[in-house]
N, C-alpha and C. Protein backbone atom coordinates (compact mmCIF):
# COMPACT_ATOMS: atom_id res chain seq x y z
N UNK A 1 -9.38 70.42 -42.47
CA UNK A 1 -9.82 70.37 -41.08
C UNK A 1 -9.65 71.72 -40.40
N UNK A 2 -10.52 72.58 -40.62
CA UNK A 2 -10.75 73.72 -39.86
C UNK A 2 -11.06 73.65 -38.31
N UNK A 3 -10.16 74.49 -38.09
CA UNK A 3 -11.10 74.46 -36.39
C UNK A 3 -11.84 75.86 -36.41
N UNK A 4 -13.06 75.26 -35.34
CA UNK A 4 -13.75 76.45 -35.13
C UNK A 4 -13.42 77.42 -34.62
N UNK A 5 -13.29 78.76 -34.97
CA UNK A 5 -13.03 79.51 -33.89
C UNK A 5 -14.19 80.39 -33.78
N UNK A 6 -14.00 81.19 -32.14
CA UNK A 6 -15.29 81.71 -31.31
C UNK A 6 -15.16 82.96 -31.45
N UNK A 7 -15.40 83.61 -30.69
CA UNK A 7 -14.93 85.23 -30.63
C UNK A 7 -14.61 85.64 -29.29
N UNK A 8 -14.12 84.35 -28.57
CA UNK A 8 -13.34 84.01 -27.40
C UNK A 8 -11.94 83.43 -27.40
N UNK A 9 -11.40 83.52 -28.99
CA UNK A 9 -9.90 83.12 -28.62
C UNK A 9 -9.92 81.74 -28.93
N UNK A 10 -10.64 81.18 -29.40
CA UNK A 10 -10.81 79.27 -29.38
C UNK A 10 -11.53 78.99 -28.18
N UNK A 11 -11.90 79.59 -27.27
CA UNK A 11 -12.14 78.98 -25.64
C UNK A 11 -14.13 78.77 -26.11
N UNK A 12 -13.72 77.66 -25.69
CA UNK A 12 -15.18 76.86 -25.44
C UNK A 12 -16.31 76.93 -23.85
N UNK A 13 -16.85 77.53 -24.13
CA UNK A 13 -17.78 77.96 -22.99
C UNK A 13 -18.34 76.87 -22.07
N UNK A 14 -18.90 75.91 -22.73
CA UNK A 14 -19.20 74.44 -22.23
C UNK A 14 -18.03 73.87 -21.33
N UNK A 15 -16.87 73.91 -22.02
CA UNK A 15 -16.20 72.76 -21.70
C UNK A 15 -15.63 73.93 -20.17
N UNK A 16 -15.57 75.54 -20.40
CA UNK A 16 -15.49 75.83 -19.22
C UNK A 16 -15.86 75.72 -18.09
N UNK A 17 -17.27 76.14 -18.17
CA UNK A 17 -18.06 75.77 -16.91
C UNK A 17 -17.74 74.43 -16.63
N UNK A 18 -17.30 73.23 -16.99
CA UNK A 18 -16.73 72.00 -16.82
C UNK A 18 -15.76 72.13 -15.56
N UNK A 19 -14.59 73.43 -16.30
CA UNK A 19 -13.39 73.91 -15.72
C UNK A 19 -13.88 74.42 -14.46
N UNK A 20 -14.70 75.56 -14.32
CA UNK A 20 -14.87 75.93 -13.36
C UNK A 20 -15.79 75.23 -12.36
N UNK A 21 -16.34 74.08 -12.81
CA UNK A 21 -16.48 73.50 -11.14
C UNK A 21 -15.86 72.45 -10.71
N UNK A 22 -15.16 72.23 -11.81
CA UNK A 22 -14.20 71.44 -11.13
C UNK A 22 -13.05 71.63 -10.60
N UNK A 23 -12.55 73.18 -10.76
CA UNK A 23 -10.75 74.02 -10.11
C UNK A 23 -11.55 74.82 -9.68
N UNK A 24 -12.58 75.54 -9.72
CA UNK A 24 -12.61 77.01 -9.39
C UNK A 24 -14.06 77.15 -8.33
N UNK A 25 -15.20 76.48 -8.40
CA UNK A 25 -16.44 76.37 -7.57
C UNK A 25 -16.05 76.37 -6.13
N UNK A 26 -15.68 75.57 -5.68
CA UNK A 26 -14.68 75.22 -4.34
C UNK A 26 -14.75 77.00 -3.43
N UNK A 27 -14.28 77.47 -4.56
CA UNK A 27 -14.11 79.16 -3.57
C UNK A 27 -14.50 80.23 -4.34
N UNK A 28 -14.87 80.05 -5.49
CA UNK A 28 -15.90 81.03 -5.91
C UNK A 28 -17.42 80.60 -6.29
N UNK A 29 -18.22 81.86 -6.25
CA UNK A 29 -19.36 81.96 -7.41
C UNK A 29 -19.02 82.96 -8.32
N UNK A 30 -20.45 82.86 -9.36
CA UNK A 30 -20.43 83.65 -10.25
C UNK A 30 -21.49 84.36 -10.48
N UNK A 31 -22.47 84.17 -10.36
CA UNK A 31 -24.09 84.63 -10.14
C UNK A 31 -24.29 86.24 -9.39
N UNK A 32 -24.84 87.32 -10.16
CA UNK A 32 -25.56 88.33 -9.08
C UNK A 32 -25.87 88.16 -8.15
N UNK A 33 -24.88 88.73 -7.00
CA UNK A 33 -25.22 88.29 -5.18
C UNK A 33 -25.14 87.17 -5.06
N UNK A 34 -23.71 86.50 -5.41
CA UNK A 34 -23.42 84.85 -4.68
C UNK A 34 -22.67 85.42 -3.80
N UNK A 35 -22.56 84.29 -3.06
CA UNK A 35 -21.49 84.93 -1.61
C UNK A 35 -20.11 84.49 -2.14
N UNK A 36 -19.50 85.27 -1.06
CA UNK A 36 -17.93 85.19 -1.11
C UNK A 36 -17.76 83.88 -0.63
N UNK A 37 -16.82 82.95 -1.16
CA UNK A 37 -16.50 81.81 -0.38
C UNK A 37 -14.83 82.44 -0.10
N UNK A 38 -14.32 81.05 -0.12
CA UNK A 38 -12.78 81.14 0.73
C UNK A 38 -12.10 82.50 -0.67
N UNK A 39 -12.68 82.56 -1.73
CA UNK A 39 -12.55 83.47 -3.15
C UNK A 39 -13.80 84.45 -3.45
N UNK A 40 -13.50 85.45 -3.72
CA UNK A 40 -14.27 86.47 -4.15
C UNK A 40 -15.58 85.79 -4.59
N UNK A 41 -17.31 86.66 -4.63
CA UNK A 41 -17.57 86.37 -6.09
C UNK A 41 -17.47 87.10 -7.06
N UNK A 42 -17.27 86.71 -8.00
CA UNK A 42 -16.91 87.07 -9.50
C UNK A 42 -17.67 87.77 -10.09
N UNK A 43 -19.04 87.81 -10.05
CA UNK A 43 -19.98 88.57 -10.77
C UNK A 43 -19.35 90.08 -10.95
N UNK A 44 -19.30 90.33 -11.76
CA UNK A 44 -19.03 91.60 -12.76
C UNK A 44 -17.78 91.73 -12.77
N UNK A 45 -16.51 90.92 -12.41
CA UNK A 45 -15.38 91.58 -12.44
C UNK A 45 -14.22 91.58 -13.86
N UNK A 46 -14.65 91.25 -14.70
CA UNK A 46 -14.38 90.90 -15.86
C UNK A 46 -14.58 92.40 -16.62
N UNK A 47 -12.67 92.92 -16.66
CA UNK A 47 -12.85 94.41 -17.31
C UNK A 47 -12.55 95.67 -15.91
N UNK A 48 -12.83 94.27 -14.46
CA UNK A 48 -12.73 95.38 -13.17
C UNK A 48 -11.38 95.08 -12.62
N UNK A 49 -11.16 95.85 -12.41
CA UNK A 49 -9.53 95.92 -11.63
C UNK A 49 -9.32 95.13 -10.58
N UNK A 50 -8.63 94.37 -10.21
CA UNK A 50 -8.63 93.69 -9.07
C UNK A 50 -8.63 94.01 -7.58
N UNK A 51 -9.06 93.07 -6.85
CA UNK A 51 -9.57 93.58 -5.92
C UNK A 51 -10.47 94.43 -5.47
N UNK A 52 -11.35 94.56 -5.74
CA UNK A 52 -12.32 95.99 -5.72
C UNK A 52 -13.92 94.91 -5.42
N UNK A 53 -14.10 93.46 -5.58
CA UNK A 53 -15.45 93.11 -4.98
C UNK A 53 -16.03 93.80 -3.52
N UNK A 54 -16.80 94.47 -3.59
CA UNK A 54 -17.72 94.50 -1.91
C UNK A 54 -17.52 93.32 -1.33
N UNK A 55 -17.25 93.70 -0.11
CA UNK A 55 -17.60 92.98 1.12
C UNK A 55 -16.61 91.70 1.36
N UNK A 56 -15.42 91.72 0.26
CA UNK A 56 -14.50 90.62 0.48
C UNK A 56 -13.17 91.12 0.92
N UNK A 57 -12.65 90.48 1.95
CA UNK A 57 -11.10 90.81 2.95
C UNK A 57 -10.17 90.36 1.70
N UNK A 58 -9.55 90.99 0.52
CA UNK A 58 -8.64 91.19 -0.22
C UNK A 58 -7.29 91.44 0.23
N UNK A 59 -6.20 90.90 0.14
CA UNK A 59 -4.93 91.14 0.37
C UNK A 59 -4.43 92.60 -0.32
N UNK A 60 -3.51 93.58 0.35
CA UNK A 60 -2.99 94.52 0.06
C UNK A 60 -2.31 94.37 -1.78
N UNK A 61 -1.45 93.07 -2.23
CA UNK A 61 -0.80 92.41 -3.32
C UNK A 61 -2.62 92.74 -4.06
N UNK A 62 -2.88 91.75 -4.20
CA UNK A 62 -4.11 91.92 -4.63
C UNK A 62 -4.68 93.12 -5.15
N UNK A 63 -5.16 94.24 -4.04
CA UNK A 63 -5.96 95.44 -3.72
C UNK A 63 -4.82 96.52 -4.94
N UNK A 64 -3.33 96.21 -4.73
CA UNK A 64 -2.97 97.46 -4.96
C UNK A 64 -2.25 96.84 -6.28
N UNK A 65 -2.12 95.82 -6.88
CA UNK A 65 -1.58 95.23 -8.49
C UNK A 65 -1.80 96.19 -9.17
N UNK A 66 -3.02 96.94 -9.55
CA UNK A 66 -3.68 98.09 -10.51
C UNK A 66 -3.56 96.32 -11.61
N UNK A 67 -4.00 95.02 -11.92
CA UNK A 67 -4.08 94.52 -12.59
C UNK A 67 -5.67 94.76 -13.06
N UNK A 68 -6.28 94.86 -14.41
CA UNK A 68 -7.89 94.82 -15.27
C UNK A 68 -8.00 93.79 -15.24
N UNK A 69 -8.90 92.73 -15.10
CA UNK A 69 -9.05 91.52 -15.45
C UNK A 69 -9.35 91.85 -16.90
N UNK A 70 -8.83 90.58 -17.97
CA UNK A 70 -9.77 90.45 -19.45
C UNK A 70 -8.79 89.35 -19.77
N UNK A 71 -9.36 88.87 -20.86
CA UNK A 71 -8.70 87.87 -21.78
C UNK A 71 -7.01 87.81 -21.22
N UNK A 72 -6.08 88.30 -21.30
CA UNK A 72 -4.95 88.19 -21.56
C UNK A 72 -4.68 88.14 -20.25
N UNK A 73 -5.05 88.92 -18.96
CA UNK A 73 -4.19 89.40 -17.82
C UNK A 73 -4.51 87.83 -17.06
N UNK A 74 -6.15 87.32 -17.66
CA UNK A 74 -6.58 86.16 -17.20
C UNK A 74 -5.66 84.95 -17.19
N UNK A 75 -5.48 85.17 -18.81
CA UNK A 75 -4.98 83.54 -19.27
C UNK A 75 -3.43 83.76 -18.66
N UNK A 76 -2.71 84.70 -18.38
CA UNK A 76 -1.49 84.80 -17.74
C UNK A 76 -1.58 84.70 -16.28
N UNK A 77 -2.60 84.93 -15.39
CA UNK A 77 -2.67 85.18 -14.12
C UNK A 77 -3.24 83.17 -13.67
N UNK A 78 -4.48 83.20 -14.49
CA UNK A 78 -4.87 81.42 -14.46
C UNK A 78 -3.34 80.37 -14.62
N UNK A 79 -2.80 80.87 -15.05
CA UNK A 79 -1.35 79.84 -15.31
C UNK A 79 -0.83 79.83 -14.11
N UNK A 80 -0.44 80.64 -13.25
CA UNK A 80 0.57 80.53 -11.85
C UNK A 80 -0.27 81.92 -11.20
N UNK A 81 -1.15 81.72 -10.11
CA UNK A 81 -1.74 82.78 -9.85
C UNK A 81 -0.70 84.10 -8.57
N UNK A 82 0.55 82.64 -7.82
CA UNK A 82 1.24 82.96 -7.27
C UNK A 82 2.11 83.90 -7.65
N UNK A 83 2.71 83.59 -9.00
CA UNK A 83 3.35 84.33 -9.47
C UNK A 83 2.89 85.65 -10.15
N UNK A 84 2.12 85.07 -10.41
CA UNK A 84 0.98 86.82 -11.33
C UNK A 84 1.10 87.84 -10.69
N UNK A 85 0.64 87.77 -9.31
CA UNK A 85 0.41 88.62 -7.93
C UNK A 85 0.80 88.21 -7.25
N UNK A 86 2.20 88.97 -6.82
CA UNK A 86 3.18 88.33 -5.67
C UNK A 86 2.58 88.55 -4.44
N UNK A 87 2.19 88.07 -3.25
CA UNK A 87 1.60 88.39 -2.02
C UNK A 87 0.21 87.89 -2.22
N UNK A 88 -0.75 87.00 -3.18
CA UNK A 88 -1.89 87.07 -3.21
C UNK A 88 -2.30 85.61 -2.21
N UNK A 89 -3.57 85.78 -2.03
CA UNK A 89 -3.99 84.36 -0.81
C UNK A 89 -4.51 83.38 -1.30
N UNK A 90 -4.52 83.55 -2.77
CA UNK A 90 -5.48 82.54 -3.56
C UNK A 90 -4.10 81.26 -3.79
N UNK A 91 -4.67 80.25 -3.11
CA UNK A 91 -4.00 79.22 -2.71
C UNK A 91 -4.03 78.34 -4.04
N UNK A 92 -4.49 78.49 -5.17
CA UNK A 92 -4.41 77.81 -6.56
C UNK A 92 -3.44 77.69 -6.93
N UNK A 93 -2.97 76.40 -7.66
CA UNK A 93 -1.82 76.26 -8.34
C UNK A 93 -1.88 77.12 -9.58
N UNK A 94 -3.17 76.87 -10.22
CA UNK A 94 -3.04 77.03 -11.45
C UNK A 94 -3.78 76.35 -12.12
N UNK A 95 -3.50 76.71 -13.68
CA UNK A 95 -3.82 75.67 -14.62
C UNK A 95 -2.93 75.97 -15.84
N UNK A 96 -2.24 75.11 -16.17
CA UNK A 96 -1.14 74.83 -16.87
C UNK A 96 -2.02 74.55 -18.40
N UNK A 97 -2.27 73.72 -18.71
CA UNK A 97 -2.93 73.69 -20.46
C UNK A 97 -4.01 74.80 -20.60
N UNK A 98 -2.98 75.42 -21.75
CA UNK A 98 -3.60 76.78 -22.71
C UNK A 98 -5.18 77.09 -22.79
N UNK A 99 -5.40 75.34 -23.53
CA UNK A 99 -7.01 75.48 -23.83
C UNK A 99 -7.80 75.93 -22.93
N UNK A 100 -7.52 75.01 -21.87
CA UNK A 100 -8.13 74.74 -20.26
C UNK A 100 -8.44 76.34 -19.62
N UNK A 101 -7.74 77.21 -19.88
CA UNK A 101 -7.54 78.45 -19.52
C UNK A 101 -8.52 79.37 -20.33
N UNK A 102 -8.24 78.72 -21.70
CA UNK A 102 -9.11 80.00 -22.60
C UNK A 102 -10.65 79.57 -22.36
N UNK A 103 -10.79 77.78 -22.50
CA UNK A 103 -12.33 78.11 -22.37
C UNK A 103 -12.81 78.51 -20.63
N UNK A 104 -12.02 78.18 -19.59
CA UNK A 104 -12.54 79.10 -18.65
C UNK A 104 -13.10 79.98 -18.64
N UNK A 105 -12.48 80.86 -19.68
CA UNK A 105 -11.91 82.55 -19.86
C UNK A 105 -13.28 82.77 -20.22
N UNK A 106 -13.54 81.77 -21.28
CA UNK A 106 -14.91 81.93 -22.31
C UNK A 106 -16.03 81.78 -21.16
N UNK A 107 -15.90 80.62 -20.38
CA UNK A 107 -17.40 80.87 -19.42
C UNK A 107 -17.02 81.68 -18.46
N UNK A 108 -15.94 82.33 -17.88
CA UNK A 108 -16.68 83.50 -17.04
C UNK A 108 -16.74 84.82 -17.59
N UNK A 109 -16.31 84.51 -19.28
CA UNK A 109 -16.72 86.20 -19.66
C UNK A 109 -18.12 86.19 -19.51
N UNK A 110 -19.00 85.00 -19.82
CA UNK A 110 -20.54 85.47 -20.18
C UNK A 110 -21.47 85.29 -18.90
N UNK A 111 -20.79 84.03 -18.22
CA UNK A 111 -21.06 83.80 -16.52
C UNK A 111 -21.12 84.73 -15.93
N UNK A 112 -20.57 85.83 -15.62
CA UNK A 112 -20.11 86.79 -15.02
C UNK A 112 -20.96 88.01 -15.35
N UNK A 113 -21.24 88.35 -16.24
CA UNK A 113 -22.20 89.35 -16.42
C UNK A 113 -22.76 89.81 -15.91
């Protein structure tokens, strides 16, 4: 019984976009030129340093982390976002199961584009 693996870490792209509208839609998009909701949009920031979207009121914690988004800073920051970035406004708990995190990871690497 092999499991499949992706070239995302195990993270399943499908079952993300699942993830993301059901924890994450609420206050983001992801699309070229979606608007900012109560959360950034996301489009291109995958690889971009945080805080740095146009046109969104970013917290100083946030703005000045020097955190890259990618695979790893993700799946550690998606777990307790409070704790990741002390001072940040993103009112998310989290998401606690591993998988849940990686296939996120997987649909907004390609979402995001």
């Amino acid at each position: 019984m092999a499991k499949k693996k992706g070239k995302d870490k195990g993270g399943n792209e499908k079952k993300g976009a699942k993830v993301f509208k059901t924890k994450c839609s609420q206050c983001h998009t992801v699309e070229a030129g979606g608007a900012h909701k109560q959360g950034p949009n996301l489009h291109g920031f995958f690889g971009a340093q945080s805080g740095q979207a146009s046109g969104y009121s970013y917290t100083a914690a946030n703005k000045e982390s020097g955190v890259i988004w990618g695979d790893t800073s993700l799946f550690d920051y998606l777990e307790n976002p409070k704790k990741y970035i002390k001072g940040t406004k993103m009112v998310f708990a989290g998401i606690k199961k591993p998988d849940e995190r990686k296939n996120l990871i997987a649909y907004l690497k390609n979402s995001t584009k």
